[in-house]
PDB file of N, CA and C in Angstrom:
ATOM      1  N   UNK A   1     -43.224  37.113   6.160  1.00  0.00           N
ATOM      2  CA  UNK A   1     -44.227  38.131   6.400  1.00  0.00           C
ATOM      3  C   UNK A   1     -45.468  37.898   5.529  1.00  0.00           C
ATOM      4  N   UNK A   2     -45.330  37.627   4.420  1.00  0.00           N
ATOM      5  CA  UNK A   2     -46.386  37.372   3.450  1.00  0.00           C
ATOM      6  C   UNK A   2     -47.289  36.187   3.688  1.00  0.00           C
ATOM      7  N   UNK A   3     -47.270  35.429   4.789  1.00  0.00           N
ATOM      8  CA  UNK A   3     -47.610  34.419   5.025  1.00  0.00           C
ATOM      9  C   UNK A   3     -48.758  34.859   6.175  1.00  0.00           C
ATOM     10  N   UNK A   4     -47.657  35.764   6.916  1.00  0.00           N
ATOM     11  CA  UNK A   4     -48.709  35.969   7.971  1.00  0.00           C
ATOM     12  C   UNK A   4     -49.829  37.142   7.726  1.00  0.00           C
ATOM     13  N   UNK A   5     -49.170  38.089   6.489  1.00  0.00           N
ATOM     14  CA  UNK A   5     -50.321  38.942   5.822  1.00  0.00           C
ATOM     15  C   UNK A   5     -51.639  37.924   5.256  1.00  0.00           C
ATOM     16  N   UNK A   6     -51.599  36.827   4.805  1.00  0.00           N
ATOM     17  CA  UNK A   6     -52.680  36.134   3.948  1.00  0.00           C
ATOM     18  C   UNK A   6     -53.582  35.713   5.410  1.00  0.00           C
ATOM     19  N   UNK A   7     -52.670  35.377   6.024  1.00  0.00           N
ATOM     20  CA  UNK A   7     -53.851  35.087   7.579  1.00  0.00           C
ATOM     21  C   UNK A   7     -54.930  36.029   8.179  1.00  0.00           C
ATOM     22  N   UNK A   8     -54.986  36.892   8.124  1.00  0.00           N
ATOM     23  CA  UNK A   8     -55.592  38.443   8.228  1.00  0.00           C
ATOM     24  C   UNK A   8     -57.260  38.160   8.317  1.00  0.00           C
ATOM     25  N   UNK A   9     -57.719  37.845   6.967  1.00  0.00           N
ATOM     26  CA  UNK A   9     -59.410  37.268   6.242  1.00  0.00           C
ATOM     27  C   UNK A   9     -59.401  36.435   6.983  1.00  0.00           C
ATOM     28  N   UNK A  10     -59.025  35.060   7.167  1.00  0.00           N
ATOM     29  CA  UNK A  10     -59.340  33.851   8.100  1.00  0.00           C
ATOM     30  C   UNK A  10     -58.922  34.192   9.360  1.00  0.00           C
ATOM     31  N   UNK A  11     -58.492  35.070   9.909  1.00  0.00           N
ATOM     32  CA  UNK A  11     -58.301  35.379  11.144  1.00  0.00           C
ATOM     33  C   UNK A  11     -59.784  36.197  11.795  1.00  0.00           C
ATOM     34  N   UNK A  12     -59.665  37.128  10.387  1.00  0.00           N
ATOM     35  CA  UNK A  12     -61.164  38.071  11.018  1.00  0.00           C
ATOM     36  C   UNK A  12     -62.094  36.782  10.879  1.00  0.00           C
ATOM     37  N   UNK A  13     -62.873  35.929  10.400  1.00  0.00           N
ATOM     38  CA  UNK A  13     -63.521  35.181   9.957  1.00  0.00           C
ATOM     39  C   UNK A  13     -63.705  34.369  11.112  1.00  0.00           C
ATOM     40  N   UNK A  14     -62.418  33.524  11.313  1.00  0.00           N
ATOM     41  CA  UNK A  14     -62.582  32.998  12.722  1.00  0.00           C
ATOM     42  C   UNK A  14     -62.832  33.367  13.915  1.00  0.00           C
ATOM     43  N   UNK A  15     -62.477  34.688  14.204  1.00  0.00           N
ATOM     44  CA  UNK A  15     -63.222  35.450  15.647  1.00  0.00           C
ATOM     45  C   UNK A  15     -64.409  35.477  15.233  1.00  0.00           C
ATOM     46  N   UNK A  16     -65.047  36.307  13.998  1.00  0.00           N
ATOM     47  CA  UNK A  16     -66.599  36.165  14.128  1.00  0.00           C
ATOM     48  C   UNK A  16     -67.440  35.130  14.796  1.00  0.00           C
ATOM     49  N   UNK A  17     -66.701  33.928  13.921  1.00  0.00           N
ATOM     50  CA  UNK A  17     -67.467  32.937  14.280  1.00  0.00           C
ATOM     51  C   UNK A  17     -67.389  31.955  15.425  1.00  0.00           C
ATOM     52  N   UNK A  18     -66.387  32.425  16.386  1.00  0.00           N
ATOM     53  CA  UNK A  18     -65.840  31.927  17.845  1.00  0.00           C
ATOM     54  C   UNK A  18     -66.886  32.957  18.610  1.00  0.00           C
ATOM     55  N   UNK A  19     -66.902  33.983  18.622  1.00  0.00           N
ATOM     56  CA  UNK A  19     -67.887  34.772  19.952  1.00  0.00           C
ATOM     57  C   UNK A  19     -68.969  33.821  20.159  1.00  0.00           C
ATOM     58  N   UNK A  20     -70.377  33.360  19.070  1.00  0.00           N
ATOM     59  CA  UNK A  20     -71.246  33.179  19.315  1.00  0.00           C
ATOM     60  C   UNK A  20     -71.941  33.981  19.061  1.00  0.00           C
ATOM     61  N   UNK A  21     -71.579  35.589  19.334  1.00  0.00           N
ATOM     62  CA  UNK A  21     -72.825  36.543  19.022  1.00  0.00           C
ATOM     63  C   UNK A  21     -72.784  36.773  18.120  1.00  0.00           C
ATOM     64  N   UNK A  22     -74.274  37.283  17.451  1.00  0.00           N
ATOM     65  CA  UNK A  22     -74.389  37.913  16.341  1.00  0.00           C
ATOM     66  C   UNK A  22     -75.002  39.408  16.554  1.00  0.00           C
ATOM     67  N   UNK A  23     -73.759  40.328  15.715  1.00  0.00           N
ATOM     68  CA  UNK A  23     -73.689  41.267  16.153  1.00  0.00           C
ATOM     69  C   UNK A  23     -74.856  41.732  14.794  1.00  0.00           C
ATOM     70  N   UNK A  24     -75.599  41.429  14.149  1.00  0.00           N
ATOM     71  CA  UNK A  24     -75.905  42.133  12.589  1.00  0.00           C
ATOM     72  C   UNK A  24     -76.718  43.354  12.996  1.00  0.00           C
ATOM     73  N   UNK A  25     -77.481  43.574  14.275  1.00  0.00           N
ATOM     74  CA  UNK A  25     -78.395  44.468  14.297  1.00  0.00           C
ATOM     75  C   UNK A  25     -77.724  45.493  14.553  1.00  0.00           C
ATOM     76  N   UNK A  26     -76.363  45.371  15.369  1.00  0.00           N
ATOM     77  CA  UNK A  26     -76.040  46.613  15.881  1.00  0.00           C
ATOM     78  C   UNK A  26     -75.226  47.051  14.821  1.00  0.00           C
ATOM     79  N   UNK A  27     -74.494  46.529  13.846  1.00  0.00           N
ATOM     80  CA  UNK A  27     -73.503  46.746  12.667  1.00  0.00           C
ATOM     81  C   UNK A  27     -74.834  47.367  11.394  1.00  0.00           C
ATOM     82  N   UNK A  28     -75.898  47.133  11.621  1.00  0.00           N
ATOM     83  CA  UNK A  28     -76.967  47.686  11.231  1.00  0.00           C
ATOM     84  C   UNK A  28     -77.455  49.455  11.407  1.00  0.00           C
ATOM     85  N   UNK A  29     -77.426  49.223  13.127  1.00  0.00           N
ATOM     86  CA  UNK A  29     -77.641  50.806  13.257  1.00  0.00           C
ATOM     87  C   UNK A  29     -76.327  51.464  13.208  1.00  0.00           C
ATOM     88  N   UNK A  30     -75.272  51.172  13.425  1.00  0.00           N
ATOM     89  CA  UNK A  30     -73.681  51.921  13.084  1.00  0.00           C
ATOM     90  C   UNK A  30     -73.854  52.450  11.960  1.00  0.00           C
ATOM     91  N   UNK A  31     -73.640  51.653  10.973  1.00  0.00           N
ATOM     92  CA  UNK A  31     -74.174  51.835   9.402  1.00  0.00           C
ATOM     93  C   UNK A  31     -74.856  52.844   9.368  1.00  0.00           C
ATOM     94  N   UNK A  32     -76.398  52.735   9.522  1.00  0.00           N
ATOM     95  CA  UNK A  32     -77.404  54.328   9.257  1.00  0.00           C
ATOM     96  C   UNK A  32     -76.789  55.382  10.213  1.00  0.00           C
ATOM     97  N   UNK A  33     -76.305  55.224  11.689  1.00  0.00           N
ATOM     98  CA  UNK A  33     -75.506  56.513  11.849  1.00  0.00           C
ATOM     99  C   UNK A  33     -74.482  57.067  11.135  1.00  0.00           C
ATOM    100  N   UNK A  34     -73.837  55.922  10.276  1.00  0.00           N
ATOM    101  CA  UNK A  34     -72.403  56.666   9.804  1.00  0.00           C
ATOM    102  C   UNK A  34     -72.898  57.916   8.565  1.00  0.00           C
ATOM    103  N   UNK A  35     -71.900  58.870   8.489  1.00  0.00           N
ATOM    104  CA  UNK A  35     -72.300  59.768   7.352  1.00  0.00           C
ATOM    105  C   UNK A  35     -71.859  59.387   6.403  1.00  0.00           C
ATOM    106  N   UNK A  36     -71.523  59.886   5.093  1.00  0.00           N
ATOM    107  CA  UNK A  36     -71.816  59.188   3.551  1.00  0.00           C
ATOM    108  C   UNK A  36     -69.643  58.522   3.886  1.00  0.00           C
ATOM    109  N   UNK A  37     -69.065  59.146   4.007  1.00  0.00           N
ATOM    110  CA  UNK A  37     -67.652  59.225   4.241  1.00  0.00           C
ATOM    111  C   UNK A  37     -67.185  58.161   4.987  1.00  0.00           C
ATOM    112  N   UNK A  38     -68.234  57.907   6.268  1.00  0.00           N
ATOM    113  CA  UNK A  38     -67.782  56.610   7.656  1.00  0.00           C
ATOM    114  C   UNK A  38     -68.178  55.221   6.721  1.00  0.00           C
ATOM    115  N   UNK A  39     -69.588  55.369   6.022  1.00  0.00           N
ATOM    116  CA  UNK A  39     -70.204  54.340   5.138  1.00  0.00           C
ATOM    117  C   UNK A  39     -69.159  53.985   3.716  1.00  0.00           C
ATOM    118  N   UNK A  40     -68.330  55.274   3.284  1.00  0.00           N
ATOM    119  CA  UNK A  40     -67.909  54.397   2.133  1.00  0.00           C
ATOM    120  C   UNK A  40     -66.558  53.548   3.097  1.00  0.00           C
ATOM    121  N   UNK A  41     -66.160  54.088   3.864  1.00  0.00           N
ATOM    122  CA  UNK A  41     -64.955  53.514   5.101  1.00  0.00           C
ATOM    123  C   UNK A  41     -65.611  51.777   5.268  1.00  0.00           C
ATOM    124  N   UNK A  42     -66.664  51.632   5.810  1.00  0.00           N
ATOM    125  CA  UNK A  42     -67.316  50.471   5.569  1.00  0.00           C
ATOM    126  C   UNK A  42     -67.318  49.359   4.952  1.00  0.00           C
ATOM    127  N   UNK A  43     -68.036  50.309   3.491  1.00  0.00           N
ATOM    128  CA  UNK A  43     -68.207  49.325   2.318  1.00  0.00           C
ATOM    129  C   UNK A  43     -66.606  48.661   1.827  1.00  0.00           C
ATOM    130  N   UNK A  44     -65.992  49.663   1.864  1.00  0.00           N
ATOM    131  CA  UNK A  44     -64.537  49.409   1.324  1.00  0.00           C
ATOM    132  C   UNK A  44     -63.766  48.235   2.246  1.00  0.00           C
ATOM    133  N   UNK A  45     -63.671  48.074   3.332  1.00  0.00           N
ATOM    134  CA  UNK A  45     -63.573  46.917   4.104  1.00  0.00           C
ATOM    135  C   UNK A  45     -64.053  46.077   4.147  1.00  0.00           C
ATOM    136  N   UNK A  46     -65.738  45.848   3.921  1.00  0.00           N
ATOM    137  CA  UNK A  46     -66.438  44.801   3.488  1.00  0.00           C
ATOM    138  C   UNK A  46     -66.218  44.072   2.006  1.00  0.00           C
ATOM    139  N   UNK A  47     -66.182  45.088   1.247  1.00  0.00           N
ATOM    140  CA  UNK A  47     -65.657  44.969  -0.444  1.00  0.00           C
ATOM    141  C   UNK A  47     -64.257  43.897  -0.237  1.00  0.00           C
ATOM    142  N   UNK A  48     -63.191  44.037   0.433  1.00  0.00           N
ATOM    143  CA  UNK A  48     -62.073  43.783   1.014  1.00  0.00           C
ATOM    144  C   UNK A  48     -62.459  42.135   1.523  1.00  0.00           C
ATOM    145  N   UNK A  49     -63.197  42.330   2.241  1.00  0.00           N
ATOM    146  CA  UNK A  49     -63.963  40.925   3.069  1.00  0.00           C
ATOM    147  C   UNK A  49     -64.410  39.879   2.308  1.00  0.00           C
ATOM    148  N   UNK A  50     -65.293  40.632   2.395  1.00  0.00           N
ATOM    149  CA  UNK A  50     -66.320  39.676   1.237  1.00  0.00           C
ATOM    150  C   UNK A  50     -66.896  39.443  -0.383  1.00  0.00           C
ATOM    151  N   UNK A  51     -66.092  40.767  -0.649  1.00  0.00           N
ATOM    152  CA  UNK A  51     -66.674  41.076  -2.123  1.00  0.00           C
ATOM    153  C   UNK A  51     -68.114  42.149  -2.574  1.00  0.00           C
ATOM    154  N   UNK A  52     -68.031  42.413  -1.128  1.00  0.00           N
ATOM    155  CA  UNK A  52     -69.760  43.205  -1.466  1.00  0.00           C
ATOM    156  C   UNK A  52     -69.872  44.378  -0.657  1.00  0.00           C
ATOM    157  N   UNK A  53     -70.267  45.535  -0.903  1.00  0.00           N
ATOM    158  CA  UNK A  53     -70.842  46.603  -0.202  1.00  0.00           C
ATOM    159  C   UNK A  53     -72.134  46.433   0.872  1.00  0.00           C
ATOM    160  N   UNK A  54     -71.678  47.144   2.073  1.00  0.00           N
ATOM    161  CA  UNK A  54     -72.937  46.190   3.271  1.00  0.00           C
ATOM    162  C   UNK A  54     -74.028  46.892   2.472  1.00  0.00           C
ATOM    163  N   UNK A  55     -74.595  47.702   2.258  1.00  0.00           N
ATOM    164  CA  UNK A  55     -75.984  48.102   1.210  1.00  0.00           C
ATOM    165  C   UNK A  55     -76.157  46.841  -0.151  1.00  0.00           C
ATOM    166  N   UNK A  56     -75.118  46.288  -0.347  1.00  0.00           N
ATOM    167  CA  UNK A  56     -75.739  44.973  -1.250  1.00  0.00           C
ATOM    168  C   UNK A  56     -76.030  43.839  -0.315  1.00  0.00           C
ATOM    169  N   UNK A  57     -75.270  43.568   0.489  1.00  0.00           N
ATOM    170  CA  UNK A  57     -75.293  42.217   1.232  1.00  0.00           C
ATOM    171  C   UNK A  57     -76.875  42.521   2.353  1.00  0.00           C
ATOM    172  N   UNK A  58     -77.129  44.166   2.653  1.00  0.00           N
ATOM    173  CA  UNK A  58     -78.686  44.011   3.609  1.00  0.00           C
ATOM    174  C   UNK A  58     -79.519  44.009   2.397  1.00  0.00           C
ATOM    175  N   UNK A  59     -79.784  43.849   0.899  1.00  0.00           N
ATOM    176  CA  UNK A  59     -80.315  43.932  -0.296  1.00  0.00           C
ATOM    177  C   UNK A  59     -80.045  41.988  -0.284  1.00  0.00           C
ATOM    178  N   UNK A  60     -79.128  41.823  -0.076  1.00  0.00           N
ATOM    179  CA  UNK A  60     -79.360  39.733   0.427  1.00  0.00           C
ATOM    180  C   UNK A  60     -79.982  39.689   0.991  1.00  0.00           C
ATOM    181  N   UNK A  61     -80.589  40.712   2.174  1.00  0.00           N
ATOM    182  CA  UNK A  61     -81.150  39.693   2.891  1.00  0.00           C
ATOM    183  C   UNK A  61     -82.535  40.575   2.996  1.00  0.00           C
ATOM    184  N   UNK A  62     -83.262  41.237   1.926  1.00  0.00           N
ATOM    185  CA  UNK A  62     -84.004  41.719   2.064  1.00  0.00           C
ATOM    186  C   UNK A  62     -84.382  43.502   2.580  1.00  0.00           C
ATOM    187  N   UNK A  63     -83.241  43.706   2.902  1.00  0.00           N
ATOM    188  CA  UNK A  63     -83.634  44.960   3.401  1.00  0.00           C
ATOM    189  C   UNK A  63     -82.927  46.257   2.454  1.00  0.00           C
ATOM    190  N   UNK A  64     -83.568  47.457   2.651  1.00  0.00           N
ATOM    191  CA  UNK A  64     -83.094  48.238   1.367  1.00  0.00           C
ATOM    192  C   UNK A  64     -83.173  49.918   2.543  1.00  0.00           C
ATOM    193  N   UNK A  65     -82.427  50.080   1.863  1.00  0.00           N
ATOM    194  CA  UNK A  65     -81.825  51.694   2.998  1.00  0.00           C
ATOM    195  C   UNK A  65     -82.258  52.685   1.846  1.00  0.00           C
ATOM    196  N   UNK A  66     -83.630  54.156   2.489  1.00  0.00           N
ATOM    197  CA  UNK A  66     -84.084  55.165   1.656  1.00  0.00           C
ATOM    198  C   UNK A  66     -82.892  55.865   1.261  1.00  0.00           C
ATOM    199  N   UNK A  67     -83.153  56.889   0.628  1.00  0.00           N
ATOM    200  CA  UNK A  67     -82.644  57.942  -0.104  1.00  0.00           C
ATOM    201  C   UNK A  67     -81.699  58.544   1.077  1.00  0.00           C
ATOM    202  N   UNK A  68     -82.383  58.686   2.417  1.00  0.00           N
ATOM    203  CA  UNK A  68     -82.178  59.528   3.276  1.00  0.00           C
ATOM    204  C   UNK A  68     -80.965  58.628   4.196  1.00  0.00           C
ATOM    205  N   UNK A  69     -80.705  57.773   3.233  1.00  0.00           N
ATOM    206  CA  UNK A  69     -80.143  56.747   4.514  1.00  0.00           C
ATOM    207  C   UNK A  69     -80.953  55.980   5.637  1.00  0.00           C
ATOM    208  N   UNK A  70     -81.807  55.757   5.729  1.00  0.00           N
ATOM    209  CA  UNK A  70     -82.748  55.189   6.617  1.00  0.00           C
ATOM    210  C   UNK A  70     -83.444  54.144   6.130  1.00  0.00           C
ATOM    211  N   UNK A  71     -84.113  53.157   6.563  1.00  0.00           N
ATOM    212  CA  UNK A  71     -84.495  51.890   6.859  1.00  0.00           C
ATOM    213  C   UNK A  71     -86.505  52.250   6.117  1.00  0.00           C
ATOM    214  N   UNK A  72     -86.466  52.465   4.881  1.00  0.00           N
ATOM    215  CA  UNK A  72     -87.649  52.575   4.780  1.00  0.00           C
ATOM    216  C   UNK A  72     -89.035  51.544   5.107  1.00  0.00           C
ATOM    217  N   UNK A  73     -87.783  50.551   5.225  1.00  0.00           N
ATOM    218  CA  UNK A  73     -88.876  49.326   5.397  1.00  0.00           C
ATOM    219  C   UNK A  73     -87.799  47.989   5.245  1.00  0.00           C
ATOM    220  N   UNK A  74     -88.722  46.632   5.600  1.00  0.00           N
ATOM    221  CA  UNK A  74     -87.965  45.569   5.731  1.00  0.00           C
ATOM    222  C   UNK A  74     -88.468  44.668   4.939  1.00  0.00           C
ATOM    223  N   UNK A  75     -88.066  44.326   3.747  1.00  0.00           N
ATOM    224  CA  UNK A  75     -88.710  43.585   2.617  1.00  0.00           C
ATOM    225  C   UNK A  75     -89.420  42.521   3.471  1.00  0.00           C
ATOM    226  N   UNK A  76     -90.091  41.632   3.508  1.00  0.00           N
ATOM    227  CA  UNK A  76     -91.107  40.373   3.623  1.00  0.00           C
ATOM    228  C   UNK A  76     -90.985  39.286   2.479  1.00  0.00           C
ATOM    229  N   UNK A  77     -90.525  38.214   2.593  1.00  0.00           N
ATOM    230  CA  UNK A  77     -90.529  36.980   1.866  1.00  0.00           C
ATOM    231  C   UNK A  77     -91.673  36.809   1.437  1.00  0.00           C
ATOM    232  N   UNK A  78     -92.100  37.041   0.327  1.00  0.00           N
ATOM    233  CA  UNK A  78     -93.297  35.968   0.128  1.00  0.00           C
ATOM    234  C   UNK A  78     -92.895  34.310   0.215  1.00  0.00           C
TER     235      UNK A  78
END
């Protein structure tokens, strides 16, 4: 059993990356709909995943969520 528990991460990992799609925009607006409770449900699975809360990992890639929960803006690379 413990064998097939460790398969779990590389299992999710490998479907991601078999569809082809990239889902980030819509796992984007899920996110700002969820309320504070659906979002820590989230982070805690991602934490699980990857090591990071999705509010750090859209802070990778530039983007930063207001006070209000909302999308105040979309950082720009210099």
């Amino acid at each position: 059993m413990k064998d097939k528990i460790s398969n779990i991460i590389p299992t999710i990992f490998a479907e991601i990356e078999s569809d082809g799609c990239n889902e980030s925009e819509k796992l984007l607006e899920y996110y700002l709909d969820c309320t504070a409770k659906e979002r820590a449900v989230v982070d805690n699975v991602l934490l699980y995943l990857c090591g990071w809360t999705f509010e750090t990992l859209l802070g990778k890639c530039g983007i930063r969520i207001g006070e209000k929960g909302a999308l105040p803006d979309v950082l720009q690379e210099e």
